[in-house]
C-alpha atoms as a PDB file:
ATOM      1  CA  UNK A   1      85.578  43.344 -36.108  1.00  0.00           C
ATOM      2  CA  UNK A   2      82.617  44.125 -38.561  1.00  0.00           C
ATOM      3  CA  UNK A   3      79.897  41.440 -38.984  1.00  0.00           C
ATOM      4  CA  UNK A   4      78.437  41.645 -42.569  1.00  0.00           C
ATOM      5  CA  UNK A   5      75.075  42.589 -41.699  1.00  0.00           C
ATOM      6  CA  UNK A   6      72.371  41.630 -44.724  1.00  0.00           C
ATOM      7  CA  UNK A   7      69.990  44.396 -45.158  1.00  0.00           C
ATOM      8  CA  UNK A   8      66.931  43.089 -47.138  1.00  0.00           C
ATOM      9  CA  UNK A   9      64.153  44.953 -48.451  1.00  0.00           C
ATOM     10  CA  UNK A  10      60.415  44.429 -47.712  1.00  0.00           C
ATOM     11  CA  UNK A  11      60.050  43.090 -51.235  1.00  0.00           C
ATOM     12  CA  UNK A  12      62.503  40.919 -51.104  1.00  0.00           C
ATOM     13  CA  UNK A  13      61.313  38.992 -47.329  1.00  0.00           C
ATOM     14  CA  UNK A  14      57.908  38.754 -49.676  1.00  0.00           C
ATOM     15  CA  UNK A  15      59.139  37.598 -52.962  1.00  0.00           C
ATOM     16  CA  UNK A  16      61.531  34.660 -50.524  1.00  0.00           C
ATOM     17  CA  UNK A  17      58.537  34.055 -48.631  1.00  0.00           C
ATOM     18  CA  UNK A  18      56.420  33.551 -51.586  1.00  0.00           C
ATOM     19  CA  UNK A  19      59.092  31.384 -53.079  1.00  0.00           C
ATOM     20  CA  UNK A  20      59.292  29.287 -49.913  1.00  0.00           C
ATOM     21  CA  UNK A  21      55.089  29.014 -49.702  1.00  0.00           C
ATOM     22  CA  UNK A  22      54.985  28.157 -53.512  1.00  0.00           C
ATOM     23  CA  UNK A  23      57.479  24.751 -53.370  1.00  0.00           C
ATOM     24  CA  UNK A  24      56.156  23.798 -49.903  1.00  0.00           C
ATOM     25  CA  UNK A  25      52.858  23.952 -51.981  1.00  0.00           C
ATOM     26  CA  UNK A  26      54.476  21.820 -54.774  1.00  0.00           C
ATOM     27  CA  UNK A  27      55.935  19.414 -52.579  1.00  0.00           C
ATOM     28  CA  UNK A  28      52.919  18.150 -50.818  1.00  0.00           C
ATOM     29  CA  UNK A  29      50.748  17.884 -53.743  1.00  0.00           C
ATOM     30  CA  UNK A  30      53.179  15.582 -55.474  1.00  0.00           C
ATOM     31  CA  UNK A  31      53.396  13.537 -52.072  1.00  0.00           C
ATOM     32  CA  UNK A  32      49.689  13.462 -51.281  1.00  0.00           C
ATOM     33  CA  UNK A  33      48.819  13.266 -55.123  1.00  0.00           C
ATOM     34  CA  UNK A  34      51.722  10.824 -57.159  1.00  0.00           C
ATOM     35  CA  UNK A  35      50.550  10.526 -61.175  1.00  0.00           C
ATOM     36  CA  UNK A  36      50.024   6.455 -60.487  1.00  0.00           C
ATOM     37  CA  UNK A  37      47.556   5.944 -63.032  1.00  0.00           C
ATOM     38  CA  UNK A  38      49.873   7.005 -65.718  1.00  0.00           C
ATOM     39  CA  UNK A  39      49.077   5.260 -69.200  1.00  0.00           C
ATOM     40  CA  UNK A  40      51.560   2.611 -69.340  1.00  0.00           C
ATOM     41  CA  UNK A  41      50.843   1.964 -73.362  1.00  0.00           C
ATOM     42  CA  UNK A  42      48.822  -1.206 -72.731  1.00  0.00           C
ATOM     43  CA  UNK A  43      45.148  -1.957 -73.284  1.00  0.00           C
ATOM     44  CA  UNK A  44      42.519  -2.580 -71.170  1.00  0.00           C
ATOM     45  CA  UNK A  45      43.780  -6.681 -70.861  1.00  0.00           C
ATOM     46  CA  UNK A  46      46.343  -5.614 -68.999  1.00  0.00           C
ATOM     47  CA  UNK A  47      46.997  -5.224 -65.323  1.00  0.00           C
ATOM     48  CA  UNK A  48      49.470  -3.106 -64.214  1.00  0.00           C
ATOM     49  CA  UNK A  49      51.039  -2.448 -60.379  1.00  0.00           C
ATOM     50  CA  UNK A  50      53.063   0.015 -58.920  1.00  0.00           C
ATOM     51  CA  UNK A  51      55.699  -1.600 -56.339  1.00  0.00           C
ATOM     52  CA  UNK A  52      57.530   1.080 -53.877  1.00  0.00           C
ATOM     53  CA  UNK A  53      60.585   1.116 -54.397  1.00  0.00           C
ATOM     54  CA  UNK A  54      60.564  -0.182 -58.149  1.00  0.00           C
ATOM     55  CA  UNK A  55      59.129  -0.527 -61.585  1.00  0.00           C
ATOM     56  CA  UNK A  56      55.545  -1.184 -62.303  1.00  0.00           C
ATOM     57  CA  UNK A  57      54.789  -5.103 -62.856  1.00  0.00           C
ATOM     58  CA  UNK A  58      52.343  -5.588 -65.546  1.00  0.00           C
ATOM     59  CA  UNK A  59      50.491  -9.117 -66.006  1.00  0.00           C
ATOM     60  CA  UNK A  60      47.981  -9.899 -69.100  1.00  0.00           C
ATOM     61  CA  UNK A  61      44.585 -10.868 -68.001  1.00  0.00           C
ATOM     62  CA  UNK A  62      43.716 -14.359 -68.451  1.00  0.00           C
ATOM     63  CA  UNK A  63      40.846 -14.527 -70.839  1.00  0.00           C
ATOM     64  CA  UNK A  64      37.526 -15.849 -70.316  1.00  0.00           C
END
């Protein structure tokens, strides 16, 4: 019985490697770095939270 045997060449192992390197590289700066200090559309009264596992709470400042 013959085995399909995959024959690559050098410049494809490099261009998959570099692929591989490049999302690895994506992926942890969007875990170590999350956009949480997106505008949310309100002024400056406003104070807005981010809750894991949810949608950002936003409460009006009290004004003094």
């Amino acid at each position: 019985m013959s085995w399909f045997r995959w024959q690559f060449t050098r410049s494809e192992v490099l261009g998959g490697l570099f692929a591989v390197v490049l999302i690895c590289v994506c992926a942890v700066i969007l875990v170590r770095h999350p956009a949480v200090d997106q505008a949310t559309g309100f002024g400056p009264d406003w104070d807005c939270k981010s809750i894991p596992n949810s949608e950002p709470v936003c409460i009006k400042k009290l004004s003094q």
